[in-house]
N, C-alpha and C. Protein backbone atom coordinates (compact mmCIF):
# COMPACT_ATOMS: atom_id res chain seq x y z
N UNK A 1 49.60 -101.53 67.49
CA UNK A 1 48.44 -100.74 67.14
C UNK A 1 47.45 -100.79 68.31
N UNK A 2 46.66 -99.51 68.34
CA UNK A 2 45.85 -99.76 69.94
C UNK A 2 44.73 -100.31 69.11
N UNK A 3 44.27 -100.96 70.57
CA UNK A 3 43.20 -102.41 69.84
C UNK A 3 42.19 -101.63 69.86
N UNK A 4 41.40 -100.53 69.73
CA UNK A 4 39.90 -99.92 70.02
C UNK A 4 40.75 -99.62 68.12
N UNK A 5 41.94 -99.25 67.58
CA UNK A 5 41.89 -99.42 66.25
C UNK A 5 42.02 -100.23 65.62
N UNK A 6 42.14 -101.36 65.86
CA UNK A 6 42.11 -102.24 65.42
C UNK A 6 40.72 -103.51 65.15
N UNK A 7 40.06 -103.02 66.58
CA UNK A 7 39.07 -103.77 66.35
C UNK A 7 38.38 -102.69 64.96
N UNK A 8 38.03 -101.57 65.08
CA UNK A 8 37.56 -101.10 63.85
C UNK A 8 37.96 -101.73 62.59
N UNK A 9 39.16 -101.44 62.02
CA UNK A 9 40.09 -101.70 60.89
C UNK A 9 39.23 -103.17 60.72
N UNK A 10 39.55 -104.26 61.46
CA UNK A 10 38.73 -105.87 61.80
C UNK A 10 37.12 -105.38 61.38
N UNK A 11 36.58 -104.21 61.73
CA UNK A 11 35.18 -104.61 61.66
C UNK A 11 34.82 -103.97 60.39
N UNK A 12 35.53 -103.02 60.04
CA UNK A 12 35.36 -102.46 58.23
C UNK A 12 36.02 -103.67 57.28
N UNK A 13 36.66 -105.07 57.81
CA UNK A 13 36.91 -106.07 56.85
C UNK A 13 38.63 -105.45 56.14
N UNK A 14 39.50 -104.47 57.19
CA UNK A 14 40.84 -104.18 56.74
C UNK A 14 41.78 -105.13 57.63
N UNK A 15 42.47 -105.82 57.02
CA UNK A 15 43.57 -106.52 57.86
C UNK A 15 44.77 -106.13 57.63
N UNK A 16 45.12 -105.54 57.01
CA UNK A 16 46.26 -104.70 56.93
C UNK A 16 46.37 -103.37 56.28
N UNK A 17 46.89 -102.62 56.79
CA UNK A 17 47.04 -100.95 57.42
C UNK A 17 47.76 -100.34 55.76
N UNK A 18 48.79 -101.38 55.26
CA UNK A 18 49.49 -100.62 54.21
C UNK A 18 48.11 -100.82 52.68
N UNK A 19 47.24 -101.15 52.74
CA UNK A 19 45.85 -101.47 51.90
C UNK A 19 45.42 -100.38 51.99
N UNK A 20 45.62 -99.19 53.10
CA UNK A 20 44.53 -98.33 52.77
C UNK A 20 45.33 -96.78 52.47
N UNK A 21 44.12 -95.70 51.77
CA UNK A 21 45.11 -94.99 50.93
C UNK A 21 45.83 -93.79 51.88
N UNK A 22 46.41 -93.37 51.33
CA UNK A 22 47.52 -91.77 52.23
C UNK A 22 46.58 -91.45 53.03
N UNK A 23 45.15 -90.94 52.58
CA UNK A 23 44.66 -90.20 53.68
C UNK A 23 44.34 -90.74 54.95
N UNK A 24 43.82 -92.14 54.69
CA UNK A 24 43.41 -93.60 55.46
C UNK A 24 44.57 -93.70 56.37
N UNK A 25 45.46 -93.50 56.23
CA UNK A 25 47.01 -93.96 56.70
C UNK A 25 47.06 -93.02 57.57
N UNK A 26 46.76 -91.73 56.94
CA UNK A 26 47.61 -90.83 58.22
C UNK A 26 46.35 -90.61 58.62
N UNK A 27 44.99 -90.99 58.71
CA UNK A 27 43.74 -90.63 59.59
C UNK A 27 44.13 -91.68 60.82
N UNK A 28 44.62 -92.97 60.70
CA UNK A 28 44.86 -93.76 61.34
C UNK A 28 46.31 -93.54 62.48
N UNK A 29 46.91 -92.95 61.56
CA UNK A 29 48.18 -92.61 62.44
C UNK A 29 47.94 -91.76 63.49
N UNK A 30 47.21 -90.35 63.05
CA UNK A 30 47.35 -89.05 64.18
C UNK A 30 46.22 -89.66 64.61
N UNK A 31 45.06 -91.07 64.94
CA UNK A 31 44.28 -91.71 65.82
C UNK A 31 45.22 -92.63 66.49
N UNK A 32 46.77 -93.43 66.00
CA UNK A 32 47.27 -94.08 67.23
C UNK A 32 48.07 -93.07 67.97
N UNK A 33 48.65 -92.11 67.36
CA UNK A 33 49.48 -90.87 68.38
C UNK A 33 48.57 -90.35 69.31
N UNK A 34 46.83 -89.93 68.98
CA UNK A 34 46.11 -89.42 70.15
C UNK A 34 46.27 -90.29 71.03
N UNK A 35 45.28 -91.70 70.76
CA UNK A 35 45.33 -92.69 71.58
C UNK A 35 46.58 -93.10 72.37
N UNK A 36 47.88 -92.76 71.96
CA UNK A 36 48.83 -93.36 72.83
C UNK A 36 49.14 -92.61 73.80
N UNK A 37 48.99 -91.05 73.90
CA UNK A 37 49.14 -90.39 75.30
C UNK A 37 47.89 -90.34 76.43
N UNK A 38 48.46 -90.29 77.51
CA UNK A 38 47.46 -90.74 78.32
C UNK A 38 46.78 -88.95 78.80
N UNK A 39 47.65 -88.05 78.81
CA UNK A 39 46.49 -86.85 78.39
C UNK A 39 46.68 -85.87 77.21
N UNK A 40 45.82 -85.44 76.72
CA UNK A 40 45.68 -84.43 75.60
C UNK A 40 46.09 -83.23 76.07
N UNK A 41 46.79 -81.95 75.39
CA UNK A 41 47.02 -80.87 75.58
C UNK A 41 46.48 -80.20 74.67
N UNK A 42 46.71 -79.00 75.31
CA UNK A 42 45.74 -78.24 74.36
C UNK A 42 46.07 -77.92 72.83
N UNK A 43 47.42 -78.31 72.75
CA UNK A 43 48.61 -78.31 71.18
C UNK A 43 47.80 -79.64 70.71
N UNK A 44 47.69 -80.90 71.11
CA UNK A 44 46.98 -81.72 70.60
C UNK A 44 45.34 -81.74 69.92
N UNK A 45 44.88 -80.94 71.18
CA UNK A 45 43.41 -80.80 70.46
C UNK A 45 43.27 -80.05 69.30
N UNK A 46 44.10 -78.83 69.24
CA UNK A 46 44.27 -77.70 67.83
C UNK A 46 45.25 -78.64 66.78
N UNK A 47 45.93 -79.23 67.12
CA UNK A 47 46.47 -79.79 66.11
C UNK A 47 45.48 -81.08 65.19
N UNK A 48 44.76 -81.90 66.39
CA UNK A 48 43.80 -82.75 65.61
C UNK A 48 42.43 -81.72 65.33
N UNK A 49 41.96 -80.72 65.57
CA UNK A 49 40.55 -79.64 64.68
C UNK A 49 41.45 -79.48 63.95
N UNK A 50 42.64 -78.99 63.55
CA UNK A 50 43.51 -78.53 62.21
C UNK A 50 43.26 -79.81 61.07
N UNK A 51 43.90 -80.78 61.69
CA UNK A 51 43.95 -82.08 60.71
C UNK A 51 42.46 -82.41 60.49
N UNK A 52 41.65 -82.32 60.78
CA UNK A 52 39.95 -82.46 60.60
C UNK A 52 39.63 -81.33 59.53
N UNK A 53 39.90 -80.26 60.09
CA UNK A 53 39.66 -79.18 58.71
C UNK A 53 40.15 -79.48 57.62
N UNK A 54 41.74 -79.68 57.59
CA UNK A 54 42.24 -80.07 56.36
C UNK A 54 42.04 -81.12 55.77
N UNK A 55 41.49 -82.09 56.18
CA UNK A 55 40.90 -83.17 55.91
C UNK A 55 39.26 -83.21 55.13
N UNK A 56 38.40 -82.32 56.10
CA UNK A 56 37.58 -81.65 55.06
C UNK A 56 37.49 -81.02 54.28
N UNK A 57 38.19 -79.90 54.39
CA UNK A 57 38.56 -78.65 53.33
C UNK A 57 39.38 -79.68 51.61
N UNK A 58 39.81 -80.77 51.89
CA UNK A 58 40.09 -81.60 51.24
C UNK A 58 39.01 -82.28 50.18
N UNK A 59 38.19 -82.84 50.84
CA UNK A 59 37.22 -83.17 50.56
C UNK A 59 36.71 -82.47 49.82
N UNK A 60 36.36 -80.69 50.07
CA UNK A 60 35.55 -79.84 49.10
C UNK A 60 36.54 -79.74 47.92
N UNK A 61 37.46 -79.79 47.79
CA UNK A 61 38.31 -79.30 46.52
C UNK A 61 38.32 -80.59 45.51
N UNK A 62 37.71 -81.75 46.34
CA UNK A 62 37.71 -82.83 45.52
C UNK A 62 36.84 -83.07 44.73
N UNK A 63 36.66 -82.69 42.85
CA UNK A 63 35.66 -82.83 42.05
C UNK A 63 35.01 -83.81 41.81
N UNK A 64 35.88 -85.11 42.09
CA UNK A 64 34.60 -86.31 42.03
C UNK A 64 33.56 -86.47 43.24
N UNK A 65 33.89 -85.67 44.01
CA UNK A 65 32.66 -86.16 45.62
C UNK A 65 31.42 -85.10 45.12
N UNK A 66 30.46 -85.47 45.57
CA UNK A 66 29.23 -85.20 44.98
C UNK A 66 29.10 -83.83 46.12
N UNK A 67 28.26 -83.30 45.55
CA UNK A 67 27.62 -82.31 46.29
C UNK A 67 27.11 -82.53 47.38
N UNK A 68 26.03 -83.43 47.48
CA UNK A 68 25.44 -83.97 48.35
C UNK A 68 26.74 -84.46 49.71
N UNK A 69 27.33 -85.38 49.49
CA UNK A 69 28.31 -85.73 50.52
C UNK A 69 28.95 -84.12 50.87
N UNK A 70 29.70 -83.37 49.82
CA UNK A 70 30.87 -82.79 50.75
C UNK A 70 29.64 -81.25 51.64
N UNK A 71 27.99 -81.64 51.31
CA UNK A 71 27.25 -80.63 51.99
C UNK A 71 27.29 -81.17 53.91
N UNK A 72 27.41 -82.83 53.75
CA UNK A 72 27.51 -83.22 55.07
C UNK A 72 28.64 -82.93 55.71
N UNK A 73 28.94 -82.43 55.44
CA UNK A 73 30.30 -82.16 56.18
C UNK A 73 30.47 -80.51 56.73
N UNK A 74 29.43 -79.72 56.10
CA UNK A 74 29.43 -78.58 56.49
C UNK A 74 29.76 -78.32 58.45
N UNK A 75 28.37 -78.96 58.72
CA UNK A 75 28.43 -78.90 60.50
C UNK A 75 29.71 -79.09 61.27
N UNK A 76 30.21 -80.44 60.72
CA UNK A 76 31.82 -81.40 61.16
C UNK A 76 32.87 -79.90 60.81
N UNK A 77 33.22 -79.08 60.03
CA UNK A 77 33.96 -78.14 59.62
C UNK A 77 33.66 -77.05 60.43
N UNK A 78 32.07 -76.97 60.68
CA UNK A 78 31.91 -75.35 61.53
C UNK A 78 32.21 -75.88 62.83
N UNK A 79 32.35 -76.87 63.26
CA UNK A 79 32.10 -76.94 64.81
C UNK A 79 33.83 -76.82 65.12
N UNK A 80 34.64 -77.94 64.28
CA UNK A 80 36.38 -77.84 64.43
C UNK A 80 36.71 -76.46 64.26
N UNK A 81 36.43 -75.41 63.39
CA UNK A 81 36.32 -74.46 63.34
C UNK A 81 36.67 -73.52 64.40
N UNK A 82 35.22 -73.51 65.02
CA UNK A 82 34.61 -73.05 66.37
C UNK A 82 35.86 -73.59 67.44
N UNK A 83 36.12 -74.89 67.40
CA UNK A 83 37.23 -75.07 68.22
C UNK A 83 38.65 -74.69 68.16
N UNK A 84 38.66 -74.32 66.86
CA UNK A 84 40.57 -73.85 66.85
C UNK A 84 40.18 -72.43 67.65
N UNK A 85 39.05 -71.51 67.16
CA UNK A 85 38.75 -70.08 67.37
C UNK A 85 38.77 -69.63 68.36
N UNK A 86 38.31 -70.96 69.36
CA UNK A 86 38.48 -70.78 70.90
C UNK A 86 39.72 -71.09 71.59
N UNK A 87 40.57 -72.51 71.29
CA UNK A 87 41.82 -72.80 71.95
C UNK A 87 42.67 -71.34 71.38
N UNK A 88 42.66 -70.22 70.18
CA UNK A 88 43.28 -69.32 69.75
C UNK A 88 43.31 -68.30 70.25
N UNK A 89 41.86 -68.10 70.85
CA UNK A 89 41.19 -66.61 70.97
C UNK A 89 42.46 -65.83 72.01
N UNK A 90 42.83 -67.07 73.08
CA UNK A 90 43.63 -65.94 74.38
C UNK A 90 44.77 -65.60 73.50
N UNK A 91 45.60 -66.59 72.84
CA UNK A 91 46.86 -66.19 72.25
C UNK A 91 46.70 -64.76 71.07
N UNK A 92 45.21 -64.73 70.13
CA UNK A 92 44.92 -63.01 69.38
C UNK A 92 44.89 -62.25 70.23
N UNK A 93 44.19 -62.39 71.65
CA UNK A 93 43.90 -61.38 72.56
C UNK A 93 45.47 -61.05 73.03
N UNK A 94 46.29 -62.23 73.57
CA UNK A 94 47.69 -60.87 74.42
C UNK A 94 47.85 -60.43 73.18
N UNK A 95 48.13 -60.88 71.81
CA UNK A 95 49.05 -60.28 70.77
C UNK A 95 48.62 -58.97 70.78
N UNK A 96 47.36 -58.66 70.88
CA UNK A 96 46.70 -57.77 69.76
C UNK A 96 47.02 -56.93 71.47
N UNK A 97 46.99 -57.13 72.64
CA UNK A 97 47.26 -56.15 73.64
C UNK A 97 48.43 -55.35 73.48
N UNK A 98 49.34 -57.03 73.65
CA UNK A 98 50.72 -56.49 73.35
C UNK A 98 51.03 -55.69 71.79
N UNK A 99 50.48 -55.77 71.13
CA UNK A 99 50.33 -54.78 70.17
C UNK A 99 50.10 -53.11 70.30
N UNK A 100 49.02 -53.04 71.05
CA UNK A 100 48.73 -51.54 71.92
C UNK A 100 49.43 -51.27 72.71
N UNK A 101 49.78 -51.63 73.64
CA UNK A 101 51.00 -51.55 74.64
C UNK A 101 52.39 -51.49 73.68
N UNK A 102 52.50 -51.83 73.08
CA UNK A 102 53.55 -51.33 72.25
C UNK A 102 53.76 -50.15 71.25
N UNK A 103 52.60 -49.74 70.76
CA UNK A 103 52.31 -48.61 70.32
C UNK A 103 52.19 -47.55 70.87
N UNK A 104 51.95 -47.70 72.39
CA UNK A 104 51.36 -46.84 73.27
C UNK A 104 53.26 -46.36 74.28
N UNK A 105 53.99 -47.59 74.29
CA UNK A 105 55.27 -47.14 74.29
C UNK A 105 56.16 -46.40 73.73
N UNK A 106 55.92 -47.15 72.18
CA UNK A 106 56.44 -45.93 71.30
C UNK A 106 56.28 -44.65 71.19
């Protein structure tokens, strides 16, 4: 386990990893898979704003979390958001070219 997670896990009072629940588990996991490559690609960064959304978007569907909490989370959702919209934008743009250009062949 990389030790910058571990010292956490140690400082929230967790000493072992199988104690905490599914979501805990795999929040921890896709944090030792980032941490273990030494650079990020751009499939990594959209793939961890994906897992952040769904992770929040989670959160809102969940009826016991209060209003109050799943309102904090608004900003954390628009900003990952904002980031898939941008690592995406070039790949809508050729489609939607290559879309016209293909129409424009036909």
């Amino acid at each position: 386990m990389n030790s910058l997670i571990g010292r956490l896990l140690r400082k929230r009072g967790i000493d072992d990893v199988e104690k905490l629940s599914a979501e805990e588990k795999a929040t921890v996991e896709n944090y030792e898979r980032i941490l273990s490559k030494r650079e990020l690609t751009v499939a990594d960064l959209r793939e961890f704003a994906r897992f952040q959304v769904d992770k929040i978007e989670g959160v809102w569907r969940d009826q016991k979390v209060e209003q109050a909490r799943k309102a904090e989370l608004i900003p954390y959702h628009t900003v990952y958001k904002t980031l898939l919209q941008a690592i995406d934008a070039p790949e809508a743009e050729r489609k939607a070219l290559e879309s016209v250009l293909l129409q424009q062949i036909s």
